[in-house]
Protein backbone atom coordinates (compact mmCIF):
# COMPACT_ATOMS: atom_id res chain seq x y z
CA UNK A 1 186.67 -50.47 118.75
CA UNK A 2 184.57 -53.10 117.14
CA UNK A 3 184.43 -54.34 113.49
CA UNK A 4 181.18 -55.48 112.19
CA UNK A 5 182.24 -57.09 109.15
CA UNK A 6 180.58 -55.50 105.84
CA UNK A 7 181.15 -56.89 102.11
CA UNK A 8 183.14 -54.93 99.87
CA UNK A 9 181.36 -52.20 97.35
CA UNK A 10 182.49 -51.96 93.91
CA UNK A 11 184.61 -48.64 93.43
CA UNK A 12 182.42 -45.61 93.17
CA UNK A 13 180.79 -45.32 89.83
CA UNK A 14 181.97 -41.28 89.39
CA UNK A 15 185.43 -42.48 90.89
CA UNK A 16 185.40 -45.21 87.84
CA UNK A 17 184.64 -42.94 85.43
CA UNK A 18 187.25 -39.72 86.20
CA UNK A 19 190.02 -42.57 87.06
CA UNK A 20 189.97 -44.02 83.54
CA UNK A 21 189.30 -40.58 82.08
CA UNK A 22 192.83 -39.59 83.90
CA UNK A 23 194.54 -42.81 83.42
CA UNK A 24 193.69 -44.03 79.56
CA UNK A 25 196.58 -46.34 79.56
CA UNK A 26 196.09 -47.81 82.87
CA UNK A 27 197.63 -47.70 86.35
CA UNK A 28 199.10 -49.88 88.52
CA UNK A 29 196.77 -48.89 91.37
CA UNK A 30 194.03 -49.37 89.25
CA UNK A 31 194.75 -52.55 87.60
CA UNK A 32 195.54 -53.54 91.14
CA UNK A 33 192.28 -53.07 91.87
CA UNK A 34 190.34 -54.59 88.55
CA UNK A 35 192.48 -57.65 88.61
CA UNK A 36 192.70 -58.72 92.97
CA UNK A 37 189.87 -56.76 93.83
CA UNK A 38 190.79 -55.38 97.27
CA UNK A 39 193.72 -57.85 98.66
CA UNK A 40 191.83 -58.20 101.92
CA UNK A 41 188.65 -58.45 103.79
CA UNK A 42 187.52 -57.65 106.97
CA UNK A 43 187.00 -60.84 107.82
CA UNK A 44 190.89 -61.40 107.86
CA UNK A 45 191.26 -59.03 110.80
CA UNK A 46 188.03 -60.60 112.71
CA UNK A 47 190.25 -61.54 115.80
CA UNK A 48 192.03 -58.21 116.36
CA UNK A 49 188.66 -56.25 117.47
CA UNK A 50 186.79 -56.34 120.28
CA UNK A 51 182.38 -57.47 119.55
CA UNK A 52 181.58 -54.46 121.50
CA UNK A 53 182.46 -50.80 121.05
CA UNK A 54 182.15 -47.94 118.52
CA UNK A 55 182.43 -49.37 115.28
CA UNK A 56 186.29 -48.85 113.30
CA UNK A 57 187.26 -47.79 110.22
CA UNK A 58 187.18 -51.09 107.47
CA UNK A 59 190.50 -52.23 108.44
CA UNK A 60 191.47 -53.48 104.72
CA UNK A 61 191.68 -50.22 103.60
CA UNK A 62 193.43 -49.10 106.40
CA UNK A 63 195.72 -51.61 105.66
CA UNK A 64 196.19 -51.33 101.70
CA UNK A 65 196.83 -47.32 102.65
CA UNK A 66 199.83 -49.14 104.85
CA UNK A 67 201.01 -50.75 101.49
CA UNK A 68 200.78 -48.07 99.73
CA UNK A 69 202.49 -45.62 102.04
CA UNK A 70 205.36 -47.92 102.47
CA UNK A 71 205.39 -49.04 98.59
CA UNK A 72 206.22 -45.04 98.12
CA UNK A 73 207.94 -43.95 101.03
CA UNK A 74 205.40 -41.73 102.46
CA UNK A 75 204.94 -39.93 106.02
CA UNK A 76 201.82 -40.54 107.78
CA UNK A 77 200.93 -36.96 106.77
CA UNK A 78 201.72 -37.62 102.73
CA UNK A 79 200.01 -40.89 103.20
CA UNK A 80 196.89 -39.10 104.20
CA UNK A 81 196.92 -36.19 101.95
CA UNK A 82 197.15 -39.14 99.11
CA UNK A 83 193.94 -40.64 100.28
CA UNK A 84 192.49 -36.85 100.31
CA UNK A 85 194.02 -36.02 97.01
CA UNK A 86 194.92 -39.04 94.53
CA UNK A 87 192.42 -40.39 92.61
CA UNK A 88 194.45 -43.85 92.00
CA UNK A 89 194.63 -44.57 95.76
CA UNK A 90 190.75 -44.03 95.75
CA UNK A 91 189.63 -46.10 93.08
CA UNK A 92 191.79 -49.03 94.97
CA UNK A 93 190.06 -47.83 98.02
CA UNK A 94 186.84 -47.50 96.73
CA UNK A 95 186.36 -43.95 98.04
CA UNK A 96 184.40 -41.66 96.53
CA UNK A 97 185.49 -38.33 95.15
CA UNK A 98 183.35 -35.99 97.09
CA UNK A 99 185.41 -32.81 98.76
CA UNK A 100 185.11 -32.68 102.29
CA UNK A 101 181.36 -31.11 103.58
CA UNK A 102 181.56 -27.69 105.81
CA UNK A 103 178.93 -27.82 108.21
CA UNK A 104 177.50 -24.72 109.40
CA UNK A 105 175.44 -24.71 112.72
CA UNK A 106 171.83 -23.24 112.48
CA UNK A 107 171.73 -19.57 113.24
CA UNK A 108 170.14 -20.59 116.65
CA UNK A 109 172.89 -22.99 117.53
CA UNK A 110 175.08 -20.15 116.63
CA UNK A 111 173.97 -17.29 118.47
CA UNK A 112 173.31 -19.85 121.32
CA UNK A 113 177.31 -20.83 121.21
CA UNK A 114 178.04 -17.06 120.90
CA UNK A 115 176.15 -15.79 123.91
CA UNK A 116 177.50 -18.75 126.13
CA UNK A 117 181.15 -17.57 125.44
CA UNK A 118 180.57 -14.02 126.00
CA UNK A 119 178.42 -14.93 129.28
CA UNK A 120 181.75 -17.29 130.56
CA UNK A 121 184.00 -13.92 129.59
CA UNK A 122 182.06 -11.40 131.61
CA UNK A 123 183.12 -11.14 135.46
CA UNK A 124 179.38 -13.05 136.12
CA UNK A 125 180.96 -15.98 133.95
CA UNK A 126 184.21 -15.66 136.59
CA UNK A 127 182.50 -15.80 139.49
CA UNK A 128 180.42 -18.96 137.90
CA UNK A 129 183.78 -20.68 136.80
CA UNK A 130 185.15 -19.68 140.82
CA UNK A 131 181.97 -21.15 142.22
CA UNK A 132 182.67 -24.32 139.67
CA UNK A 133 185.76 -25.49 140.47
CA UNK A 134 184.65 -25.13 143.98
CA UNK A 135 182.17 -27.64 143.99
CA UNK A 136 185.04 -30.23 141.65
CA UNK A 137 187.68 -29.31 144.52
CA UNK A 138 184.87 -31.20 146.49
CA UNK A 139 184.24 -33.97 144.80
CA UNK A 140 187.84 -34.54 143.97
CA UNK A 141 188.59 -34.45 147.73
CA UNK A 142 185.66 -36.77 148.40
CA UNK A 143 186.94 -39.19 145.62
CA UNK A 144 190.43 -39.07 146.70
CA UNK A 145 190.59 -38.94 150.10
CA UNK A 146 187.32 -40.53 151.23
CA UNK A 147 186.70 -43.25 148.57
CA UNK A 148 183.72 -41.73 146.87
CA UNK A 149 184.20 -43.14 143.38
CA UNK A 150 182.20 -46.66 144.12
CA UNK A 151 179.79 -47.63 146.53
CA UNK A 152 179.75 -49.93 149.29
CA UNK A 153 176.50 -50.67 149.18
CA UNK A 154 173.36 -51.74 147.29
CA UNK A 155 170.61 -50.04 147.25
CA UNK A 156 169.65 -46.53 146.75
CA UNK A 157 169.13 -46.11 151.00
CA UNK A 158 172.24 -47.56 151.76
CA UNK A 159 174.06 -45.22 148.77
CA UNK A 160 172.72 -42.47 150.17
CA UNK A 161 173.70 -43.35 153.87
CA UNK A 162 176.85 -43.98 152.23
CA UNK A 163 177.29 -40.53 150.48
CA UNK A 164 175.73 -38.47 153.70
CA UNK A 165 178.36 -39.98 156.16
CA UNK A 166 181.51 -39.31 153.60
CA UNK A 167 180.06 -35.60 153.87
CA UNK A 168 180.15 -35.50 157.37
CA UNK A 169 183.23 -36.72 157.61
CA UNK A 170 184.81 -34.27 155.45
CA UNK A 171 183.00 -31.35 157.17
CA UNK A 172 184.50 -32.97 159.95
CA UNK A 173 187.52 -32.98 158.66
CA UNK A 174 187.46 -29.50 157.46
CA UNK A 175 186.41 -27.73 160.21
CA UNK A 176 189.59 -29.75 162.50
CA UNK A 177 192.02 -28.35 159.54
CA UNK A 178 190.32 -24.81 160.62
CA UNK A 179 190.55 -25.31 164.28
CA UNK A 180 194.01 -25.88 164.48
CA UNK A 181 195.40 -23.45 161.64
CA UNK A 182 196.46 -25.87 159.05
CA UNK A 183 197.10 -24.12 156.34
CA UNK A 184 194.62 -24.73 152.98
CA UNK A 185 196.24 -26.96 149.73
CA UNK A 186 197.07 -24.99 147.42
CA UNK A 187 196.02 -25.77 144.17
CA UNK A 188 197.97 -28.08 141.87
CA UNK A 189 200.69 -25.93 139.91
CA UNK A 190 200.78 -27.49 136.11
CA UNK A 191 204.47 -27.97 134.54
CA UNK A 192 203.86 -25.47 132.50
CA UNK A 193 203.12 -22.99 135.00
CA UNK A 194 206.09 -24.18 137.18
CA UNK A 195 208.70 -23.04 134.11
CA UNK A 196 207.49 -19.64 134.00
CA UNK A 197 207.88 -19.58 138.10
């Protein structure tokens, strides 16, 4: 996570306006707000992020919802709903009242998405999935046991020299497992599975 340090927007003007329409006599929240403005900025929590990365969440909110949560002895879960729900915690927030959007897909994404689940259902889609996890049980062995994950080498003639010789040896190795009857690994049995067993 990174933070790239933004100043702080005044509160929502339609947050303003139905706070002080709910709260005619004031609020602590919201005098909390008018009178310190927002108790922190991100420039107070600078040296806690990394320069690169996805950018975070402003951290002086997440902070204040903290406060808050503590200041009324609220679960993480309460403490969210709050920020969904209260219109105190977002004028100190500066959120704006706007329900959460459902997105639909386009009716081509849709039918798309549809047709790929059915196809993945039908035996065709099994014997793709078999055929699958086939080809990762070979790159997991050549990974693993062979040391596929980084090359040795620089250069795109060398990498492929590289990758052509790790598949040799595990045909090699493979076909000496066959010659002398060792049985195959069986695959990896989850937790899960190993209850019901």
């Amino acid at each position: 996570m990174s933070l790239k340090p933004t100043p702080i927007e005044p509160v929502p003007e339609q947050t303003a306006r139905i706070a002080r329409a709910a709260f005619p006599k004031g609020n602590s929240y919201l005098t909390l707000r008018d009178e310190f403005g927002t108790l922190y900025r991100d420039e107070d929590f600078a040296g806690l992020f990394s320069v690169r990365g996805q950018p975070a969440l402003p951290p002086w909110r997440l902070a204040l919802v903290t406060i808050l949560q503590f200041h009324e002895n609220l679960s993480d879960r309460q403490a969210a709903q709050a920020v969904r729900a209260r219109i105190d915690w977002k004028y100190l927030l500066g959120l704006e009242l706007a329900p959460r959007q459902l997105s639909l897909h386009p009716q081509a994404h849709h039918e798309a998405l549809s047709a790929a689940r059915q196809r993945l259902g039908s035996e065709e889609g099994w014997t793709l999935y078999a055929r699958r996890a086939g080809i990762e049980g070979t790159l997991s062995q050549a990974v693993r046991a062979f040391g596929l994950r980084r090359t040795r080498y620089r250069g795109l003639a060398k990498t492929s020299l590289q990758h052509v010789a790790t598949a040799v040896a595990m045909n090699v190795e493979r076909v000496t497992a066959w010659l002398t009857g060792q049985p195959r690994e069986k695959t990896r049995t989850s937790r899960f599975a190993r209850l019901a067993t």
